[in-house]
N, C-alpha and C. Protein backbone atom coordinates (compact mmCIF):
# COMPACT_ATOMS: atom_id res chain seq x y z
N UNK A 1 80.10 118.89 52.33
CA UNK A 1 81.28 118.12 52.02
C UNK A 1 80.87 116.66 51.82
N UNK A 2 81.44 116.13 50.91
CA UNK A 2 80.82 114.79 50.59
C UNK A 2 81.59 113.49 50.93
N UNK A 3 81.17 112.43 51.73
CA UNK A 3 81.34 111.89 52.58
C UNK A 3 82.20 110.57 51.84
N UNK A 4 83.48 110.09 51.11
CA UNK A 4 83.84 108.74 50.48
C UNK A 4 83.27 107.33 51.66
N UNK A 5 83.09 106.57 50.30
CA UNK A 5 82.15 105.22 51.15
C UNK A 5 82.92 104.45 52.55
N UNK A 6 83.80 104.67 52.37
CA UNK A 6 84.46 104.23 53.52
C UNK A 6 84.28 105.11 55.19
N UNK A 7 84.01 106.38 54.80
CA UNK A 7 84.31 106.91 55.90
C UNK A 7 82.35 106.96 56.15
N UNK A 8 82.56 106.61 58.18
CA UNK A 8 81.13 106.28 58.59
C UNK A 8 80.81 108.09 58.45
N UNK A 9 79.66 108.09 58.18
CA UNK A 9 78.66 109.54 58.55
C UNK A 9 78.79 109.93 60.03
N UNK A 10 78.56 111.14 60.28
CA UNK A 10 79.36 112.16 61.29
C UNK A 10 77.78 111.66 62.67
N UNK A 11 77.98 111.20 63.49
CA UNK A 11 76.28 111.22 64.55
C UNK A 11 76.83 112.49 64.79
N UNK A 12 75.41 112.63 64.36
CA UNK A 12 74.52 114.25 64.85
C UNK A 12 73.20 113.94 65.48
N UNK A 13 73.63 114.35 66.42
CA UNK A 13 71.86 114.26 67.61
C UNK A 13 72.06 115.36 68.77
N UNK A 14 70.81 115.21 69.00
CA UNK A 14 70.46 116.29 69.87
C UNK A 14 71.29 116.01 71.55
N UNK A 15 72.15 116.47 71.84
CA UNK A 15 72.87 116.17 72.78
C UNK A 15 72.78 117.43 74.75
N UNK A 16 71.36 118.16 73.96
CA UNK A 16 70.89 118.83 74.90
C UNK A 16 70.13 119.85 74.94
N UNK A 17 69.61 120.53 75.78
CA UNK A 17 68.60 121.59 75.61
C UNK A 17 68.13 122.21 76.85
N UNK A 18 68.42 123.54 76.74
CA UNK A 18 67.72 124.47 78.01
C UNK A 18 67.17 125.55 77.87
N UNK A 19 66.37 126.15 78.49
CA UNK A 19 65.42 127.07 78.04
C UNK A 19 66.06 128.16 78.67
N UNK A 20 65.76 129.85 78.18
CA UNK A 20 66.30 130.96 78.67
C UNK A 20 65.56 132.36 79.30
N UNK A 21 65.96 132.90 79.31
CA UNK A 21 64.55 134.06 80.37
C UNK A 21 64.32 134.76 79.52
N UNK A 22 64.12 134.37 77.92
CA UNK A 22 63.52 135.34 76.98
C UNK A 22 62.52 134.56 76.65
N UNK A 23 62.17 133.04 77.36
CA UNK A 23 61.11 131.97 77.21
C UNK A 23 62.09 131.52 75.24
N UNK A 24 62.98 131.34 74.79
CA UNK A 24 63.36 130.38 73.83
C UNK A 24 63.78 128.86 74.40
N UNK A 25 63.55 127.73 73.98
CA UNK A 25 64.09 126.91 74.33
C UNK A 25 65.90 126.52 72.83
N UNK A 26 66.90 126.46 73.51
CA UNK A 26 68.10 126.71 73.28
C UNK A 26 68.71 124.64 72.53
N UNK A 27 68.81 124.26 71.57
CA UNK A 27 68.77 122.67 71.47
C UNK A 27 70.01 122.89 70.92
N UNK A 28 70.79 121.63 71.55
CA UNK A 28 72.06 121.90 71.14
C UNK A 28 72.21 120.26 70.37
N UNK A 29 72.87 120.27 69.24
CA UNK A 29 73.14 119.25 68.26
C UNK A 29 74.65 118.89 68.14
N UNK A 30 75.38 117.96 67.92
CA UNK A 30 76.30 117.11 67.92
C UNK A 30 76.53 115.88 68.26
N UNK A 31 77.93 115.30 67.99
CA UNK A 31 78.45 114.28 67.89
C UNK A 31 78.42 113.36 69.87
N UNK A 32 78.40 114.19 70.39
CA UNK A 32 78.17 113.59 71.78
C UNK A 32 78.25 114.71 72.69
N UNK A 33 78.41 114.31 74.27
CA UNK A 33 78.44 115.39 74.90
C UNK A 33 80.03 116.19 75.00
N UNK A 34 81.35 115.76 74.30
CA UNK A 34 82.47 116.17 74.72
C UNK A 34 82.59 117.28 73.06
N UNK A 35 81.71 117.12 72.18
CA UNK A 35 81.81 117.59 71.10
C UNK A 35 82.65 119.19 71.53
N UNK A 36 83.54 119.65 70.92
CA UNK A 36 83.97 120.75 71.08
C UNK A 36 83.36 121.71 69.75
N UNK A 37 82.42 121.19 69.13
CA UNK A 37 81.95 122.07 67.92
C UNK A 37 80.05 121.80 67.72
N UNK A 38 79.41 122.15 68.77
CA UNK A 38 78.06 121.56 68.89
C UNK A 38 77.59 122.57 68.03
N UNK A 39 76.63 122.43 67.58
CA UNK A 39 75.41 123.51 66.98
C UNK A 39 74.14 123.67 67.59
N UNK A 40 73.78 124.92 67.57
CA UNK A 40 72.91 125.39 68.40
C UNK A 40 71.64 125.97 67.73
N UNK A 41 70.46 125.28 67.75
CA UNK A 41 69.31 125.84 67.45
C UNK A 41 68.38 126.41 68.14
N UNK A 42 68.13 127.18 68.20
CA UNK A 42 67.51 128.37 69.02
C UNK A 42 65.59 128.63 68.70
N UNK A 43 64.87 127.97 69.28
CA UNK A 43 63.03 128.07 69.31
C UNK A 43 62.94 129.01 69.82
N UNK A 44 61.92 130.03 69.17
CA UNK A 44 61.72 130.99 69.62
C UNK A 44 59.82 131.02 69.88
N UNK A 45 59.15 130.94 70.88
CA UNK A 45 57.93 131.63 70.97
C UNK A 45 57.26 131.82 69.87
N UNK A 46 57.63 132.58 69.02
CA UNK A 46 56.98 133.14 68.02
C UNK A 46 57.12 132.07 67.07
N UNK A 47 58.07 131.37 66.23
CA UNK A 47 58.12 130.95 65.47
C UNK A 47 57.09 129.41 65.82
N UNK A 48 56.69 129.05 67.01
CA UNK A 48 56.45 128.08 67.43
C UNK A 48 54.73 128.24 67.03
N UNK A 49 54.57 129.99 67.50
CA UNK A 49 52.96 130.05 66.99
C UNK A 49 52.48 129.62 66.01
N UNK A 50 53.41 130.78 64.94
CA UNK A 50 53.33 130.81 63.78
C UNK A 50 53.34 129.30 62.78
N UNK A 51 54.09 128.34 63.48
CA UNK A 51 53.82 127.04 62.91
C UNK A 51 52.75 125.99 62.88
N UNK A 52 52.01 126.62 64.61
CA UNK A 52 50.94 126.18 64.79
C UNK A 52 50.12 126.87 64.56
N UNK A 53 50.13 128.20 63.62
CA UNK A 53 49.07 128.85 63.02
C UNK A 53 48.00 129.26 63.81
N UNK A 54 48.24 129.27 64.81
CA UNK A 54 47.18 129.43 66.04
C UNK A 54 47.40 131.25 66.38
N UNK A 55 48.44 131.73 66.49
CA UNK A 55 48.19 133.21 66.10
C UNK A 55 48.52 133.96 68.01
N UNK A 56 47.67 132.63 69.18
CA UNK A 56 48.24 133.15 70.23
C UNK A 56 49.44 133.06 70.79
N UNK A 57 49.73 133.38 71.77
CA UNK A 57 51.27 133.36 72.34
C UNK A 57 51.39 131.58 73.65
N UNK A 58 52.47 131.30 73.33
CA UNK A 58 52.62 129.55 73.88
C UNK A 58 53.18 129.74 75.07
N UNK A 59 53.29 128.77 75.88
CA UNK A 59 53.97 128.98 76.80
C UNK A 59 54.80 127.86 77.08
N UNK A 60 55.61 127.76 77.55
CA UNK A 60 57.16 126.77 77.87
C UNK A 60 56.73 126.09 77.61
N UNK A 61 55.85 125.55 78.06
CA UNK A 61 55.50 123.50 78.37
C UNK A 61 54.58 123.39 76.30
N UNK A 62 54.30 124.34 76.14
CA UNK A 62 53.93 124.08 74.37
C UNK A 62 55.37 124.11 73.33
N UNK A 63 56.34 124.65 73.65
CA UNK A 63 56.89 125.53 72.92
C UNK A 63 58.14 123.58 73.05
N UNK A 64 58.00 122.90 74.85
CA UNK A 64 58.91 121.78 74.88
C UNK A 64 58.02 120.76 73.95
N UNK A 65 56.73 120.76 74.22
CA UNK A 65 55.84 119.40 73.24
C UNK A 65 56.24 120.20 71.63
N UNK A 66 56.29 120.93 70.94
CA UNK A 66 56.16 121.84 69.75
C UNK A 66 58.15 120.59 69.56
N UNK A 67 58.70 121.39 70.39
CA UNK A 67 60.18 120.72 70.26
C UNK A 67 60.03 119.18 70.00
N UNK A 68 59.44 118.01 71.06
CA UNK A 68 59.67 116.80 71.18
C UNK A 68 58.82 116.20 69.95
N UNK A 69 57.57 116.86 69.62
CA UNK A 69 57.08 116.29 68.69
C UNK A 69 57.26 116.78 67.02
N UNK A 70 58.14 117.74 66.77
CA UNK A 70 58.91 117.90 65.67
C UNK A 70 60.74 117.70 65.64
N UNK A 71 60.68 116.74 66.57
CA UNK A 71 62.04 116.39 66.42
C UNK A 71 63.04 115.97 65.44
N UNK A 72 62.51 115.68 64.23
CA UNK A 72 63.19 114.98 62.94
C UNK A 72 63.42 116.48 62.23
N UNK A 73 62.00 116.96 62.15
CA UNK A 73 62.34 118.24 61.42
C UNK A 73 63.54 119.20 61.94
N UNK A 74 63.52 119.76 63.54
CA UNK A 74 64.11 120.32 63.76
C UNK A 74 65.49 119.90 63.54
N UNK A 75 65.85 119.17 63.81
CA UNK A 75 67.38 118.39 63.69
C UNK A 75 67.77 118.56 61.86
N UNK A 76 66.55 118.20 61.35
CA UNK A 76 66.90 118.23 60.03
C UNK A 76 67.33 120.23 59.85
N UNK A 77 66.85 121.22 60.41
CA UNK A 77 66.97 121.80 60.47
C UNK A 77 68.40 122.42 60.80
N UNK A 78 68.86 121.61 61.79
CA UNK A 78 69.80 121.73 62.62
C UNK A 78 71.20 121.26 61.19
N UNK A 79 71.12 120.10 61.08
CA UNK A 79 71.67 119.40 59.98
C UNK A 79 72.13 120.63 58.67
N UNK A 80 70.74 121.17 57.78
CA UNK A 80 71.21 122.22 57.18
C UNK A 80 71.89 123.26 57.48
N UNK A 81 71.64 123.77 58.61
CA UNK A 81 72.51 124.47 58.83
C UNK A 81 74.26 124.54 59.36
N UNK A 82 74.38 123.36 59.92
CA UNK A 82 75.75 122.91 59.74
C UNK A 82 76.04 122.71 58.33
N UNK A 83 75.71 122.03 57.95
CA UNK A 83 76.53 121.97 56.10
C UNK A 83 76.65 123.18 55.68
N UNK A 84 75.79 124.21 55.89
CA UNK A 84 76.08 125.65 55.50
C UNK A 84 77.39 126.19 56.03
N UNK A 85 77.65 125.45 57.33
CA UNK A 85 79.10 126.24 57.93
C UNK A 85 78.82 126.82 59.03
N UNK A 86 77.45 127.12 59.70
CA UNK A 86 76.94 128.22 60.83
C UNK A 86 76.94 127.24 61.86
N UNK A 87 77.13 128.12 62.79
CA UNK A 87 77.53 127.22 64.35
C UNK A 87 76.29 127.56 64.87
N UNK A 88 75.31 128.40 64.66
CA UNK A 88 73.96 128.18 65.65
C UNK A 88 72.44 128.99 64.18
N UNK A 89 71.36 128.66 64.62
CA UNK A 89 70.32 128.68 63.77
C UNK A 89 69.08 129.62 64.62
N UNK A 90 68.60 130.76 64.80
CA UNK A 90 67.49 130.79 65.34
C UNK A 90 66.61 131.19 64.41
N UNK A 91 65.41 130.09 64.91
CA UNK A 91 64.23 129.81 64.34
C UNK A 91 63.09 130.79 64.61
N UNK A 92 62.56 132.45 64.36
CA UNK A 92 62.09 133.32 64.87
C UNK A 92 60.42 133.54 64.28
């Protein structure tokens, strides 16, 4: 949806993140913490290898540095997929 010059752009940031007992770490994106419409991007293990082309299996504390140090991307990630209309994204 395209934004007229007057009206400010929507903040979208990463407004949280917790990890789950399937080892994904869970990043949640929106406008603040009261957002009633957050989006949810979902890291999965695997997809984390596979980016680092490394082929073995990561463990939490790679999978949080993998998160903090692709932070633009992921969000940008996050970003497309809201404009699409989808309320959560997993990355597999």
């Amino acid at each position: 949806m395209a934004k007229s010059p007057e009206q400010k752009p929507e903040r979208f940031e990463l407004i949280g993140q917790h990890g789950d007992l399937s080892g994904n770490i869970r990043l949640r994106y929106g406008s603040g913490a009261d957002d009633p419409q957050v989006f949810v991007l979902t890291l999965t293990p695997q997809y984390v290898a596979r980016s680092l082309k490394d082929g073995q299996p990561v463990t939490f504390i790679e999978l949080e540095k993998y998160a903090y140090d692709n932070a633009g991307e992921l969000r940008a990630k996050a970003v497309f997929g809201k404009e699409f209309g989808l309320v959560t994204l997993v990355l597999d």
